[in-house]
Protein backbone atom coordinates (compact mmCIF):
# COMPACT_ATOMS: atom_id res chain seq x y z
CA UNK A 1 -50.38 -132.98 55.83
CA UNK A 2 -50.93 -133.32 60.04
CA UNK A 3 -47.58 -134.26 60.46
CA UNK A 4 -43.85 -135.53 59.16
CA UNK A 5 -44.87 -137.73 56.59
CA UNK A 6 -45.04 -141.39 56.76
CA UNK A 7 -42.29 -143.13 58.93
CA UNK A 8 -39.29 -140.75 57.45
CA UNK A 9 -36.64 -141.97 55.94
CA UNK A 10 -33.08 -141.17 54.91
CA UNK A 11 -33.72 -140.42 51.70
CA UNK A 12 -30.39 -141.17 49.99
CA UNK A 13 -31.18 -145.18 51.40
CA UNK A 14 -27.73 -145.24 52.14
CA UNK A 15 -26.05 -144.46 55.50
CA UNK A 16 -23.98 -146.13 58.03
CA UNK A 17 -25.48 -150.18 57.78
CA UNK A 18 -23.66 -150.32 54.40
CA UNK A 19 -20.96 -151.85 56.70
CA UNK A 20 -19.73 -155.00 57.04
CA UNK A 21 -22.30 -157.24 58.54
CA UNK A 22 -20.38 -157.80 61.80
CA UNK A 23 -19.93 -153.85 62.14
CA UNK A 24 -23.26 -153.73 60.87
CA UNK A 25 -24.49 -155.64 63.48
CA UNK A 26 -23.27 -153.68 66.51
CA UNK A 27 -23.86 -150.39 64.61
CA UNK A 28 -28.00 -151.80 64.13
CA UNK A 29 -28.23 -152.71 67.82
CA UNK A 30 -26.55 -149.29 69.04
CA UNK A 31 -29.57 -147.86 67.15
CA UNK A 32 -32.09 -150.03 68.27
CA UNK A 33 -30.83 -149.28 72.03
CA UNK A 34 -31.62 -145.49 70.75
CA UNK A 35 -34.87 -146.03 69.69
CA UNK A 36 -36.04 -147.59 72.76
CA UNK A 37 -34.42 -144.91 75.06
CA UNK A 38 -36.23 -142.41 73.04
CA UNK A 39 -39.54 -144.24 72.89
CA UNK A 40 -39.28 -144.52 76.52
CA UNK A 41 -38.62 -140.97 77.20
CA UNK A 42 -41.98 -140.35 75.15
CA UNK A 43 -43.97 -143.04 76.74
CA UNK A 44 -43.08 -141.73 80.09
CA UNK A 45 -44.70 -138.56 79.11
CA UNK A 46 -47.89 -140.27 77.19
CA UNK A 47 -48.59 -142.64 80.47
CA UNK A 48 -48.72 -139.67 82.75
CA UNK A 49 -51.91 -137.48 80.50
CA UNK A 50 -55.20 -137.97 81.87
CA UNK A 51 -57.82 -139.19 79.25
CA UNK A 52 -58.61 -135.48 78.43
CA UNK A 53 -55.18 -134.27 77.00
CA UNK A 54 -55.69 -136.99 74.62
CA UNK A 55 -58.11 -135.05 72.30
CA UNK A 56 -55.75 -132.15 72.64
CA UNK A 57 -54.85 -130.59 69.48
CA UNK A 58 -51.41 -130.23 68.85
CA UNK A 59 -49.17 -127.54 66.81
CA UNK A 60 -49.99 -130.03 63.70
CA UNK A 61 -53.08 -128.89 61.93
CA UNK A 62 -55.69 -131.07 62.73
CA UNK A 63 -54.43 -133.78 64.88
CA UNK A 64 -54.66 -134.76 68.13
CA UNK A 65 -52.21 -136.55 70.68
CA UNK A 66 -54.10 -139.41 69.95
CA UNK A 67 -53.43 -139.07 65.99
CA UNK A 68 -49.77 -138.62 66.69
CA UNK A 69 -49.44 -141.50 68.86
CA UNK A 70 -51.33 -144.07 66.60
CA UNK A 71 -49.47 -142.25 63.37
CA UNK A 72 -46.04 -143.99 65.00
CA UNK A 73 -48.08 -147.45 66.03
CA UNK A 74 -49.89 -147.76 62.73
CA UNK A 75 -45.75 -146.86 60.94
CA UNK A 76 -44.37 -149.11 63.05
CA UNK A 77 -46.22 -151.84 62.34
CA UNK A 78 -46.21 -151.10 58.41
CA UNK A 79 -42.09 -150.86 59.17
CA UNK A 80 -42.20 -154.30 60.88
CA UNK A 81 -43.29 -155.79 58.14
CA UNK A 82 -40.97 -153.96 55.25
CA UNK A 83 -38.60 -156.01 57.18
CA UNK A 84 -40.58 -159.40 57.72
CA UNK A 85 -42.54 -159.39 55.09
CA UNK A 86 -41.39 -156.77 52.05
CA UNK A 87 -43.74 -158.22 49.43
CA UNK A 88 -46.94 -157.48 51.78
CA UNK A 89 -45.31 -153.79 52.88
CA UNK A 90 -44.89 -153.29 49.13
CA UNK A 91 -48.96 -154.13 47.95
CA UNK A 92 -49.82 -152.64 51.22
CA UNK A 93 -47.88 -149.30 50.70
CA UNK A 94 -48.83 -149.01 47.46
CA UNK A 95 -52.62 -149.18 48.17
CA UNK A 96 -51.77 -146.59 50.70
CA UNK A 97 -50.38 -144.28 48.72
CA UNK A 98 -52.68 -144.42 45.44
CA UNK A 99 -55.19 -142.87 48.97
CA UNK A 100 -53.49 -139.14 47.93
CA UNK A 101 -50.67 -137.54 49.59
CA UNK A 102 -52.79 -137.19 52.60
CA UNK A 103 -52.60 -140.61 53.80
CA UNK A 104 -51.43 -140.23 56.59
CA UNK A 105 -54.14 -137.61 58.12
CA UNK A 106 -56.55 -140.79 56.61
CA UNK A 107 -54.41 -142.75 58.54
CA UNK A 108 -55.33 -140.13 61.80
CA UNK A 109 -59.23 -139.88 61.45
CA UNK A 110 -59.10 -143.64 61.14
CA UNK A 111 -57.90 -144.16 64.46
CA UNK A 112 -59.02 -140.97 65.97
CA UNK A 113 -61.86 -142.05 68.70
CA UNK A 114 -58.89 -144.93 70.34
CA UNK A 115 -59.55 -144.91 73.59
CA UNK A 116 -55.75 -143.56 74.98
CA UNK A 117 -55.32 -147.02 77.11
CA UNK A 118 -55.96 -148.99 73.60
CA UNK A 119 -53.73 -146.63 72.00
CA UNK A 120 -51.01 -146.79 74.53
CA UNK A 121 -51.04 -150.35 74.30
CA UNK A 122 -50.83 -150.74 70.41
CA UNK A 123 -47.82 -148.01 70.86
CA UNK A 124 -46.30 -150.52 73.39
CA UNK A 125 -47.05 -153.67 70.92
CA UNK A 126 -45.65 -152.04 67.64
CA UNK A 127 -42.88 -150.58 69.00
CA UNK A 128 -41.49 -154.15 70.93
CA UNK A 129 -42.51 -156.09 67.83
CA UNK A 130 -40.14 -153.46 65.69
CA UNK A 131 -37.08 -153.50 67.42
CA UNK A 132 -37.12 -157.35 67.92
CA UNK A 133 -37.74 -157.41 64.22
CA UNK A 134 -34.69 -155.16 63.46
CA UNK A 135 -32.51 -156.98 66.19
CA UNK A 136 -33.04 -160.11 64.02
CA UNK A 137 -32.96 -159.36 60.78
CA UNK A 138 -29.68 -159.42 58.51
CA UNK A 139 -27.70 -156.01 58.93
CA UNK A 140 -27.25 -155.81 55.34
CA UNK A 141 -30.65 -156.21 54.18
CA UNK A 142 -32.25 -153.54 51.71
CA UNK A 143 -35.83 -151.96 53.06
CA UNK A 144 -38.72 -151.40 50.83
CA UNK A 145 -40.25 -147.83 52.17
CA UNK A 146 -42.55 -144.47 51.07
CA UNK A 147 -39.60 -143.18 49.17
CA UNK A 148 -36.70 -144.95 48.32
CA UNK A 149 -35.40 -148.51 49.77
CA UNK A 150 -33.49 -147.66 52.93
CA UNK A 151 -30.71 -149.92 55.04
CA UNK A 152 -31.59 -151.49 58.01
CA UNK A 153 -29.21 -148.79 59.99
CA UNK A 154 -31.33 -145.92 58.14
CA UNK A 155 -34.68 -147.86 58.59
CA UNK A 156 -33.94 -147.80 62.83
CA UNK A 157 -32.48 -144.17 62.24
CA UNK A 158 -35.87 -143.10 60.42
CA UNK A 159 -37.98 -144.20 63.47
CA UNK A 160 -36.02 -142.64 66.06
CA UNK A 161 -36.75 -139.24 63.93
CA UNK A 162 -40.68 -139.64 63.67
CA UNK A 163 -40.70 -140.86 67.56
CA UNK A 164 -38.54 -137.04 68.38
CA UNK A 165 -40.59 -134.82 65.55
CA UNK A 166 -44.06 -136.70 67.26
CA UNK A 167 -42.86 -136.63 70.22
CA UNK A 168 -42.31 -133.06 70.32
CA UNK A 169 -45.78 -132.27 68.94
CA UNK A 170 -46.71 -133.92 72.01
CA UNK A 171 -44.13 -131.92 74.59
CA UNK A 172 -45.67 -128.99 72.67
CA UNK A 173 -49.07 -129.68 73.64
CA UNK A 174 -48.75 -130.08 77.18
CA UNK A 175 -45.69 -127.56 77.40
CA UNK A 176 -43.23 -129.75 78.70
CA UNK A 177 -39.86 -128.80 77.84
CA UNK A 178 -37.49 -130.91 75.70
CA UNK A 179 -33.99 -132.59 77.59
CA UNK A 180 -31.86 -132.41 74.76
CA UNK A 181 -29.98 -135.51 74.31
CA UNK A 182 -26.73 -137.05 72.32
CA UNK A 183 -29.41 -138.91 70.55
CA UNK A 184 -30.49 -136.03 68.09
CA UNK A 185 -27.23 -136.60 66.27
CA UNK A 186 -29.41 -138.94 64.35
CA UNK A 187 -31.95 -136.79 63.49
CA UNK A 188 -29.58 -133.90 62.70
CA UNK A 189 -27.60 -136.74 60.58
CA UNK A 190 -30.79 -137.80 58.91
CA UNK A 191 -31.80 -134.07 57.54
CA UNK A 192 -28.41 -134.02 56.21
CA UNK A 193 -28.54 -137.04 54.41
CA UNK A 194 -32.19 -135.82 53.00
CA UNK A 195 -30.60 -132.93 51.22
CA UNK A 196 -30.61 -134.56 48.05
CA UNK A 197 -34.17 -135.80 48.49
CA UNK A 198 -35.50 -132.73 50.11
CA UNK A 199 -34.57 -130.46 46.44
CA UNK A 200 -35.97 -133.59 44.45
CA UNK A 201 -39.37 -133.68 45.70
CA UNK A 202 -39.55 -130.31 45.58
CA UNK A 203 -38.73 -130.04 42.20
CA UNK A 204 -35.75 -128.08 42.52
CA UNK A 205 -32.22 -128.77 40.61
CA UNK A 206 -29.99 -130.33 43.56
CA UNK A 207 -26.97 -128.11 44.56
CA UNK A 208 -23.70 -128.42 43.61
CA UNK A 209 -22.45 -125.83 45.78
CA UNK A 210 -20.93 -128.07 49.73
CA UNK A 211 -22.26 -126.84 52.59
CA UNK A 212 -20.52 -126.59 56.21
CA UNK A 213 -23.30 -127.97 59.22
CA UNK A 214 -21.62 -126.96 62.49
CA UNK A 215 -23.55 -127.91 65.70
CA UNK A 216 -23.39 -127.80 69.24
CA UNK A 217 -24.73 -131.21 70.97
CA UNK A 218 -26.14 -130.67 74.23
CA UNK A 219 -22.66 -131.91 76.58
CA UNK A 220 -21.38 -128.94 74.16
CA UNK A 221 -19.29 -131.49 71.60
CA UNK A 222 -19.26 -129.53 68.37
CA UNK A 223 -20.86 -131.71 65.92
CA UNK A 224 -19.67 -131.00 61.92
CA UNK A 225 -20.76 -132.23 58.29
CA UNK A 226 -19.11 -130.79 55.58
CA UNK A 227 -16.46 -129.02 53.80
CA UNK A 228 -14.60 -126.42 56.48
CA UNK A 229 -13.96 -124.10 53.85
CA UNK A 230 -17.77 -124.35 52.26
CA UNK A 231 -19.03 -120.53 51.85
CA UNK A 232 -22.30 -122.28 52.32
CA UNK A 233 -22.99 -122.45 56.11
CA UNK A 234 -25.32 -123.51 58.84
CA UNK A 235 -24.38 -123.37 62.41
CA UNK A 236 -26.21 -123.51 65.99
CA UNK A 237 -27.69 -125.82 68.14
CA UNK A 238 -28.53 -129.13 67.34
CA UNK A 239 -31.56 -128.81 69.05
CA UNK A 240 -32.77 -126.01 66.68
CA UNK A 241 -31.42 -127.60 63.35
CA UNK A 242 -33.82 -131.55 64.59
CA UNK A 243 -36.48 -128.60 65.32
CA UNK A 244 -36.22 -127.40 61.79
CA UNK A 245 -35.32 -130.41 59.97
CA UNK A 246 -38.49 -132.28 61.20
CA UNK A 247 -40.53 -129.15 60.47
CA UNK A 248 -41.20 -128.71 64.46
CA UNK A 249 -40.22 -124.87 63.97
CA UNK A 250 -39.93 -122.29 61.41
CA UNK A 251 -36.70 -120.96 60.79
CA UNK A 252 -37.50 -117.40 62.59
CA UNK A 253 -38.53 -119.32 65.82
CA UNK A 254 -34.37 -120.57 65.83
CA UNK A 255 -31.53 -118.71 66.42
CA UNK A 256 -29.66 -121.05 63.59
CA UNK A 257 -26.88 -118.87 62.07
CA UNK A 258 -27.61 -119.33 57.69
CA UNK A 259 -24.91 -117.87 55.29
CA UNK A 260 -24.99 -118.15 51.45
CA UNK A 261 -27.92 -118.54 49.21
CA UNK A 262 -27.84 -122.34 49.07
CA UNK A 263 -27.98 -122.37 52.29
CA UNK A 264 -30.79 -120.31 52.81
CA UNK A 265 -32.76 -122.35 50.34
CA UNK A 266 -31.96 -125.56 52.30
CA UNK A 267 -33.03 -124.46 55.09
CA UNK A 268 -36.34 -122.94 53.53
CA UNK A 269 -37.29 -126.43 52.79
CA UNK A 270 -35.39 -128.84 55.10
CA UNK A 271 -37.36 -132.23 55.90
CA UNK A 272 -35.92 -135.13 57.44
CA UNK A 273 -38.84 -137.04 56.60
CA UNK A 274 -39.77 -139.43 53.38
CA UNK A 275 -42.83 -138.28 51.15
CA UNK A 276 -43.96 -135.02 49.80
CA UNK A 277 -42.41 -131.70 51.30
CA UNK A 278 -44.77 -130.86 54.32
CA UNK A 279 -46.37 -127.26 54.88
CA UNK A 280 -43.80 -126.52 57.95
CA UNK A 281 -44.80 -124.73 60.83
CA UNK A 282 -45.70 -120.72 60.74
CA UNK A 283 -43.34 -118.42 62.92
CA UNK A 284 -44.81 -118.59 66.37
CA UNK A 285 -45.44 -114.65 66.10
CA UNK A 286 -48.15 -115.82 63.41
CA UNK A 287 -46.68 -113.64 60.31
């Protein structure tokens, strides 16, 4: 697969919107505020390429800066309308899927010869149509999505995570180098959640064995999940944990600090994303 798959997800559909619908409320437009600062941080980026580094390829096999820009336009959209209109997401994603689990590079060569000012425009459509879909719709509402039904909280959450992983691709290409910001919490959050998720679509038995997350944010808050006493443990930047998560970077390529063998297997197969485990990136050394 080119890229994260479809959208992401938190897998578990849970997450912080299971609040009370006031709570909820504030805690959806927090996110939504989120989203936008991160989709303009990327848009800043995309409306300064000339029309050349659009047919760039980028560290995912296969796909362009094009493909990974209309890959969020043509999710957003299909995410605008799991909240509008669920019964037409559902047929919709259903005929999508029954394509193979490479949908979404079908989804890429569809869209692939966009010129970049159609594409930047569909970006700028989708993504204003989104949020003022998720601004008005009922905190407490249940999403139909790829994998399992998600809250509206971990529906915003999900899109904030493809437009970081994409975005990145696209630093990547044109070797700009990342700001960190408080906003990965979310991502690192969301690749926590996806434990669960991650071992079940791999096949594998979920742990029982806890394991200790211990990050440092980028205004050097220490950011935890966990058990303190866990002998499983994963600790580093939060930068390099989104990296990995999202399948940006291979584990070598980080100076993440694993103990214990659950942990190790975690972070062997990590995804923050909804759909079948992707292929991951290879160490940049090539081995």
């Amino acid at each position: 697969m080119g890229a994260a798959s479809p959208g992401g997800t938190g897998p578990s559909g849970t997450g912080p919107g299971a609040a009370g619908t006031s709570s909820g409320r504030a805690l959806v437009d927090a996110l939504v505020d989120d989203l936008l600062a991160e989709s303009g941080e990327l848009r800043a980026v995309l409306a300064g390429l000339p029309g050349a580094d659009w047919v760039l390829s980028t560290p995912a096999a296969g796909w362009t800066i094009t493909d990974q820009v209309t890959h969020l336009s043509y999710f957003d959209d299909a995410a605008r309308r799991s909240v509008s209109e669920p019964e037409r997401f559902t047929a919709e994603a259903g005929r999508l899927a029954a394509a193979g689990d490479d949908f979404p590079d079908q989804v890429a060569a569809q869209y692939r010869d966009t010129p970049p000012a159609d594409v930047l425009a569909w970006f700028d459509r989708a993504r204003g149509e989104l949020t003022a879909a998720y601004r008005a719709a009922d905190p407490s509402v249940r999403l139909p999505w790829y994998g399992p039904p998600m809250s509206l909280a971990s529906s915003v959450t999900a899109r904030l995570m493809e437009t970081w992983a994409h975005g990145q691709d696209v630093l990547d290409t044109v070797r700009i180098a990342r700001v960190p910001t408080a906003r990965m919490r979310h991502v690192a959050d969301l690749g926590i959640r996806a434990l669960r998720y991650t071992y079940t679509v791999n096949g594998l038995p979920v742990p029982a064995d806890p394991i200790r997350v211990e990050l440092a944010g980028p205004d050097g808050a220490r950011w935890d999940w966990g058990p303190a006493d866990a002998a499983n443990r994963v600790s580093g930047t939060a930068l390099d944990f989104c990296l990995l998560v999202t399948q940006r970077r291979h584990r070598d390529d980080t100076a993440l600090e694993v103990s214990g063998a659950v942990a190790r297997q975690w972070m062997s197969i990590a995804q923050a994303f909804a759909g079948p485990s992707g292929p991951g990136r290879a160490p940049l050394g090539g081995s």
